[in-house]
Protein backbone atom coordinates (compact mmCIF):
# COMPACT_ATOMS: atom_id res chain seq x y z
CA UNK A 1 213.08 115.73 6.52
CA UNK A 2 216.35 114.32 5.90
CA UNK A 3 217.98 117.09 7.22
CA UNK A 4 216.12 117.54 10.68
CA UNK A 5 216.58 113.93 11.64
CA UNK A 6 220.19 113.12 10.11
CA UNK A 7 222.33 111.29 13.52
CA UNK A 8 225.51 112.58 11.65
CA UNK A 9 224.31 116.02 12.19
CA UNK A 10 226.91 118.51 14.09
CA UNK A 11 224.02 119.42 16.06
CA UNK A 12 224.37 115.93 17.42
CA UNK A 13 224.58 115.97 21.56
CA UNK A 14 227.75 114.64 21.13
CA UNK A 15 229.37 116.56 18.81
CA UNK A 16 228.32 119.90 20.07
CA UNK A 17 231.66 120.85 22.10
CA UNK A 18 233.43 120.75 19.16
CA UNK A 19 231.88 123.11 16.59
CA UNK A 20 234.38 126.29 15.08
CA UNK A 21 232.86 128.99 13.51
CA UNK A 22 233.35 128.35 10.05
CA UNK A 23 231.54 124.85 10.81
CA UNK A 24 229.02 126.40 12.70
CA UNK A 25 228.43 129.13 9.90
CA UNK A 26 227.67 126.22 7.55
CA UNK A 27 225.67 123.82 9.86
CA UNK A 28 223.30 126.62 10.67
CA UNK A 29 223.08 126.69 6.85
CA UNK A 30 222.31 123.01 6.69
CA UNK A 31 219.80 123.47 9.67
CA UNK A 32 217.72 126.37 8.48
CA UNK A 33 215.17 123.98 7.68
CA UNK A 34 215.08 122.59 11.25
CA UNK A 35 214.96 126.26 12.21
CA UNK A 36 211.85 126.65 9.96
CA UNK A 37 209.95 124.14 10.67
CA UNK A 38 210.52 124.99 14.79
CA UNK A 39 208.89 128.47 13.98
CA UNK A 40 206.69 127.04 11.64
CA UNK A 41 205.27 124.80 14.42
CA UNK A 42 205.01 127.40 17.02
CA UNK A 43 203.11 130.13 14.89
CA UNK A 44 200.76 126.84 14.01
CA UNK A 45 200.37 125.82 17.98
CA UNK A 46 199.43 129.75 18.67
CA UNK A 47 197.26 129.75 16.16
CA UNK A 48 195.28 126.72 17.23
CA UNK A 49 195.59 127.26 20.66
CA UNK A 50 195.45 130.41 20.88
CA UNK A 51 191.74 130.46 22.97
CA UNK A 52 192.94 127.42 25.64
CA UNK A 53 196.41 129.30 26.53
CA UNK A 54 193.87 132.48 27.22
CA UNK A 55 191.41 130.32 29.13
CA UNK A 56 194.65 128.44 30.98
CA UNK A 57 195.93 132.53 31.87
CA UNK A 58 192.44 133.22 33.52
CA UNK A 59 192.63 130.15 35.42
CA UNK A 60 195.81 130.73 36.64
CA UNK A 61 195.23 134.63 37.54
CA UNK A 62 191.73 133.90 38.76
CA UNK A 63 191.49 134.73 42.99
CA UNK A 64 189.92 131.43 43.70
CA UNK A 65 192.67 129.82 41.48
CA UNK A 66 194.13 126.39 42.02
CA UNK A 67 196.44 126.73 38.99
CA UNK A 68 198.73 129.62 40.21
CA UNK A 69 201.64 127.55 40.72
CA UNK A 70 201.56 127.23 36.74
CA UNK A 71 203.58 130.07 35.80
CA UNK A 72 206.45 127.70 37.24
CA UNK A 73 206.11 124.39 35.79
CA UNK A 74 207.62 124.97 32.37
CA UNK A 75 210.46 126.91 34.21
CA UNK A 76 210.88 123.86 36.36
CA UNK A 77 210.38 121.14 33.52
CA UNK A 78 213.21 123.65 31.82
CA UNK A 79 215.45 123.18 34.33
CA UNK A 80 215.26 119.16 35.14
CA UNK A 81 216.06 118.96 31.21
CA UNK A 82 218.74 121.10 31.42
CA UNK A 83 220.41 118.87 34.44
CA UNK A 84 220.29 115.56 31.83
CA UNK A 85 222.51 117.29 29.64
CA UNK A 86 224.83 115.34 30.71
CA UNK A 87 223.13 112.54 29.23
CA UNK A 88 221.67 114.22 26.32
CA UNK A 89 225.15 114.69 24.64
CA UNK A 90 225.83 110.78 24.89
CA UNK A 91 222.85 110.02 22.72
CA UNK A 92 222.24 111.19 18.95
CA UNK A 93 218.95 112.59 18.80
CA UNK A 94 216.65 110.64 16.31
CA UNK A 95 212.77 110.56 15.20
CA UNK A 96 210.01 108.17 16.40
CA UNK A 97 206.98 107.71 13.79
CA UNK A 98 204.63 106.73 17.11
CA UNK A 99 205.61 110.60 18.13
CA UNK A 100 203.40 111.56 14.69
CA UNK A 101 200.78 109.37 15.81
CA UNK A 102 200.74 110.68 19.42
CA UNK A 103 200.91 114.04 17.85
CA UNK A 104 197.78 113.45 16.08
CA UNK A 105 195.67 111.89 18.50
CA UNK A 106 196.59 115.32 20.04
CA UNK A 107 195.22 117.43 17.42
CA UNK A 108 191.71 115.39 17.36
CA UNK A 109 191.38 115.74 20.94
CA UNK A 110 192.07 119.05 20.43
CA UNK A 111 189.34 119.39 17.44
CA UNK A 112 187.18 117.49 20.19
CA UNK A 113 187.31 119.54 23.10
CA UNK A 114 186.80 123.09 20.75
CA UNK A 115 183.83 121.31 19.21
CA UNK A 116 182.07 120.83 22.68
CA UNK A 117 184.03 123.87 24.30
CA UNK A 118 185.67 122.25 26.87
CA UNK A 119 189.16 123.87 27.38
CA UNK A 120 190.26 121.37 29.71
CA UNK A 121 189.95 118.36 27.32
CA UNK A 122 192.09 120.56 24.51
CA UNK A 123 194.58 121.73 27.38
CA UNK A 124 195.17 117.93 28.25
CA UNK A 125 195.65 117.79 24.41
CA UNK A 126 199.40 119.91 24.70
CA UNK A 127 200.19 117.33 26.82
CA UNK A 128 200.30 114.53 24.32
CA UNK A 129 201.69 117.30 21.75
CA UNK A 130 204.39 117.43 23.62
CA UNK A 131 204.94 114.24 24.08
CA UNK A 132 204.40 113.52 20.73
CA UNK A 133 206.96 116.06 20.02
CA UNK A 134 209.79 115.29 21.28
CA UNK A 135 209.27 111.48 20.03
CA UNK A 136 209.08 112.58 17.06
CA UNK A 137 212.05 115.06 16.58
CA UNK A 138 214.36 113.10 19.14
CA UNK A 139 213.21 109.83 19.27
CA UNK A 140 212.39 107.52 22.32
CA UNK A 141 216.17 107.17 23.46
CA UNK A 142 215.91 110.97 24.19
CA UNK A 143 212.76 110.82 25.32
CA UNK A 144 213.02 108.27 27.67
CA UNK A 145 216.06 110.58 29.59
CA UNK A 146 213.67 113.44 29.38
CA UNK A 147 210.37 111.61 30.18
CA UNK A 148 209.91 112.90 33.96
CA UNK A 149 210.61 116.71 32.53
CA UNK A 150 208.04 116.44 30.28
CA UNK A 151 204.96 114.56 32.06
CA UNK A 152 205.65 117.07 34.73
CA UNK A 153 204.45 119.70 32.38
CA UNK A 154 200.59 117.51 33.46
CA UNK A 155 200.25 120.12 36.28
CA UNK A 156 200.38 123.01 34.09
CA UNK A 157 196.61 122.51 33.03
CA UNK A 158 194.09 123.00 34.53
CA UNK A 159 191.60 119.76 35.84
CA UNK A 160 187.86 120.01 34.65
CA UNK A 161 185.60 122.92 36.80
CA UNK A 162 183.63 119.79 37.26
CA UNK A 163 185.67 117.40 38.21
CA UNK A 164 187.18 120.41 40.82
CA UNK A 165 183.38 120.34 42.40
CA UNK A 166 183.50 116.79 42.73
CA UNK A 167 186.54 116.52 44.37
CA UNK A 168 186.44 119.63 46.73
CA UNK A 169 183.25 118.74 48.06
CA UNK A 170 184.23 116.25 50.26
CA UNK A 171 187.59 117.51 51.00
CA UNK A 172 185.84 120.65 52.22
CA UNK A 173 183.39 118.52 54.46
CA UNK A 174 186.09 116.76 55.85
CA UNK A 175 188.13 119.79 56.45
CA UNK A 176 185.19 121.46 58.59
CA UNK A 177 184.47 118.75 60.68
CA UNK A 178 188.12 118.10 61.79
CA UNK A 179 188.34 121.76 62.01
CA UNK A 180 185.86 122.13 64.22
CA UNK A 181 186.25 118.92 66.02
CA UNK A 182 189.70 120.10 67.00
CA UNK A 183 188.24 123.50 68.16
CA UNK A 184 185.82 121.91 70.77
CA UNK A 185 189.02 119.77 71.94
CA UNK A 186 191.01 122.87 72.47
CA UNK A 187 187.69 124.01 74.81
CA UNK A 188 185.93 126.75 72.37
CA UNK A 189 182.33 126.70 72.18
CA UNK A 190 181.86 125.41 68.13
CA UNK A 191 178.55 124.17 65.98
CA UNK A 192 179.23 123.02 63.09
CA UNK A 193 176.44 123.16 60.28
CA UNK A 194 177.27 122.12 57.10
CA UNK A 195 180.10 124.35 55.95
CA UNK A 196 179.25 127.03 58.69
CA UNK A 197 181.98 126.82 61.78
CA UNK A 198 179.53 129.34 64.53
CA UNK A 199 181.42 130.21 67.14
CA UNK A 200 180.72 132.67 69.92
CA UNK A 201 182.36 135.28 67.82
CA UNK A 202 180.37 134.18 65.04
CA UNK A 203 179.88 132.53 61.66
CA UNK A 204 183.18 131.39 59.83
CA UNK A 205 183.16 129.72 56.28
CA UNK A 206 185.22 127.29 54.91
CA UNK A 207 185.38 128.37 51.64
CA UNK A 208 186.67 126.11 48.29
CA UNK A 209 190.09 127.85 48.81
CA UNK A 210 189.87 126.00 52.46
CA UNK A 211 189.15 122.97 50.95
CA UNK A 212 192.51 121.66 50.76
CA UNK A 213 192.35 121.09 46.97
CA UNK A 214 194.95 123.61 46.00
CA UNK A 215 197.27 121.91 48.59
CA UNK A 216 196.73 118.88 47.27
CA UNK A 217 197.97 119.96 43.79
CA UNK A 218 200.97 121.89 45.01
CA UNK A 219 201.86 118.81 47.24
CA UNK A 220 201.15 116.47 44.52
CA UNK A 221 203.60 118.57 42.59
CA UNK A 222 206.17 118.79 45.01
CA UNK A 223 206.22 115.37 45.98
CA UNK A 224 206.82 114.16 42.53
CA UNK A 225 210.47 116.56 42.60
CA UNK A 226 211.35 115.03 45.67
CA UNK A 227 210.41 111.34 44.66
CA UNK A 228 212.29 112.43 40.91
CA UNK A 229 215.40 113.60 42.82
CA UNK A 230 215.27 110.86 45.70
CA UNK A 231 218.09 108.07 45.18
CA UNK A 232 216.01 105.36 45.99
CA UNK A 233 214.13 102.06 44.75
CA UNK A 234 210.58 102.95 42.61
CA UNK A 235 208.46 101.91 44.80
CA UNK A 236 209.68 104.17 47.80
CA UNK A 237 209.42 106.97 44.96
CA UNK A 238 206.03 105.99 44.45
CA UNK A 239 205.32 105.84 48.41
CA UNK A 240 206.59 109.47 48.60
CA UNK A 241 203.95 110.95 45.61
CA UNK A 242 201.04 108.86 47.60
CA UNK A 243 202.49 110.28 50.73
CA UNK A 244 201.69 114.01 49.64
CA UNK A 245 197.86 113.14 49.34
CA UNK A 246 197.72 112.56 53.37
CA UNK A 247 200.78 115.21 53.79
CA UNK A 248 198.35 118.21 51.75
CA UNK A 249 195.00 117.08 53.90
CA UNK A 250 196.80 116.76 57.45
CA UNK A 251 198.46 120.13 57.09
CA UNK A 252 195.46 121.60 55.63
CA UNK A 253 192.94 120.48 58.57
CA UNK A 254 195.73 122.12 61.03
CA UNK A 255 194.45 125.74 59.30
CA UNK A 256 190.94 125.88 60.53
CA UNK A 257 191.28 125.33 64.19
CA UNK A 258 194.23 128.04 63.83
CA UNK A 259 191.64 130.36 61.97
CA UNK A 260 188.59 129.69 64.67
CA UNK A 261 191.45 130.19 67.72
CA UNK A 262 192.12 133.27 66.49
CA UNK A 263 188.63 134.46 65.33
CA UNK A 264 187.89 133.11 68.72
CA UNK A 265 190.18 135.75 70.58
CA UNK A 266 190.57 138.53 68.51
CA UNK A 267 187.32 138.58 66.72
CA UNK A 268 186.14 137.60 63.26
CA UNK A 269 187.68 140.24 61.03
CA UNK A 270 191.45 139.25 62.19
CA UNK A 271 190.48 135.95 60.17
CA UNK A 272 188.82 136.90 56.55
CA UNK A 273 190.18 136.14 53.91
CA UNK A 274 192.86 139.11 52.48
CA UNK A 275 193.72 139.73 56.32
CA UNK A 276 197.28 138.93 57.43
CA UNK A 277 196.40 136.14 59.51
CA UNK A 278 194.28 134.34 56.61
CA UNK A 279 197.39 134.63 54.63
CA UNK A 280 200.15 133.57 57.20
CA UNK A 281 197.79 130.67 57.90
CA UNK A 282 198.14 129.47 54.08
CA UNK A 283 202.04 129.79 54.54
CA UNK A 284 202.05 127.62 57.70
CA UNK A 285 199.94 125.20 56.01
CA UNK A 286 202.50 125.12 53.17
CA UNK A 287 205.82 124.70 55.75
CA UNK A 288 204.07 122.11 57.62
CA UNK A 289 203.48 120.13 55.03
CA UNK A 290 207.02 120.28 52.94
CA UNK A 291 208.58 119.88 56.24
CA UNK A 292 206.81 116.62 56.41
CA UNK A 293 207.12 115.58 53.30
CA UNK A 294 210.80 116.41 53.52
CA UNK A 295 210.68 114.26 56.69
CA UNK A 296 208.89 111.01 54.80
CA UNK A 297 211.34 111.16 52.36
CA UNK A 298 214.92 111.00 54.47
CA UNK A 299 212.86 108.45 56.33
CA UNK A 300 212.22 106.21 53.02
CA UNK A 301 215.76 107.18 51.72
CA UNK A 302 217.21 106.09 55.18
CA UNK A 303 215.05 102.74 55.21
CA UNK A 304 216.78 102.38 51.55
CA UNK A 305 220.21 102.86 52.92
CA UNK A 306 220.20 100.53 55.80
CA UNK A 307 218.69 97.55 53.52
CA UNK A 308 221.43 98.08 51.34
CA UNK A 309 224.18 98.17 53.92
């Protein structure tokens, strides 16, 4: 173990620039054991995990999904570790013992959620693992430059079916009735009956997709880069993540009135699901709301400014 966590190491952040081949011939050498115990590690993590990545993949792929966007996330979390490199070569990577503990705690979890087959407790598992990885290879300096990166990686798995239902319930009520109570404003004819929107067209349902959930979770997502990348106090970063909840449900109510308008006019069909309206709907809904979240956060950032000044 000497070898992986050894701060005089070439492979040290800071000594990285300066490597010739000869030395680099011999630290890989020196390293193989590193290099080892990385494969080592991964074969192990397919092995165990093998039946949560495949239940994360149907999740994702599934039509009524509100996990698509995580193809991305370890593509993103790649990247905002990538722009600390800066930082990363001015600290010598070390080792944590609480990263073995973490790691652990993983691993039962893990154990727990196969035991009563529920993927979603072991998929919250890989979050700790990773978090108790990279405390325990790098240590909590490290960690602590790369600590946004890697909680981000919390949107790559998927929340409880159940907890889904519980939240999406009311979302979806609350989406239909301001739906529909900005339809009658607008002067067309609507009843509104639980999750049925009749018009004179017809029936329209506002599905779980409609719900405003998956919104939520891309906003949630999306206002946690800005608030990451915002130059500003914590608090106004933590205004900008609360910000996305309202940001996600405003711009998602503004989608059903558009849907019943145009049901209204052009007939039912040019608003099902899979039709190009439907889908151009879902984009709008998605513009709107980065453009406002956008908005909050120059407003916070300009707030921040002026204070200072």
């Amino acid at each position: 173990m000497k070898g992986i966590h050894n701060t005089d190491s070439m492979w040290s952040f800071k000594n990285l620039k300066k490597i010739d081949k000869k030395t680099l011939c011999r630290t890989v050498k020196e390293q193989m054991p590193f290099a080892s115990f990385v494969l080592a590690a991964m074969i192990l993590f397919v092995a165990c995990y093998h039946s949560t990545l495949a239940w994360m993949y149907g999740r994702y792929i599934s039509a009524d999904s509100y996990y698509s966007h995580g193809f991305l996330v370890p593509f993103v979390t790649g990247y905002l570790i990538w722009r600390e490199r800066g930082r990363l070569r001015d600290k010598d990577p070390g080792f944590s013992w609480l990263g073995l503990f973490v790691m652990a705690i993983a691993l039962l979890i893990h154990v727990f959620g196969t035991i009563i087959y529920v993927f979603s407790v072991s998929g919250f598992s890989i979050f700790l693992l990773i978090l108790g990885l990279s405390l325990f290879l790098f240590g909590g300096r490290v960690t602590r430059i790369i600590l946004f990166p890697l909680v981000f990686t919390i949107f790559m798995f998927p929340l409880p079916s159940a907890f889904i239902g519980v939240v999406s319930f009311p979302l979806k009520l609350f989406v239909a009735k301001s739906g529909a109570w900005i339809a009658g404003l607008m002067g067309i004819p609507v009843y509104l009956e639980g999750f049925y929107i009749t018009i004179p067209a017809g029936s329209l349902l506002v599905g779980n997709p409609c719900s405003g959930l998956r919104s939520l979770i891309t906003f949630l997502a999306l206002g946690s880069i800005l608030a990451y990348f915002s130059p500003t106090s914590l608090w106004r970063r933590g205004l900008i993540i609360f910000l996305s909840v309202p940001t996600a449900i405003v711009s998602n109510v503004i989608r059903v009135p558009t849907l019943i308008t145009i049901s209204h006019y052009w007939g039912l069909e040019a608003a099902m699901p899979g039709g190009f309206w439907h889908d151009a709907s879902g984009i709008m809904v998605f513009v709107i709301g980065f453009f406002l979240l956008i908005c909050f956060t120059r407003m916070l950032e300009w707030g921040s400014t002026g204070k200072s000044t």
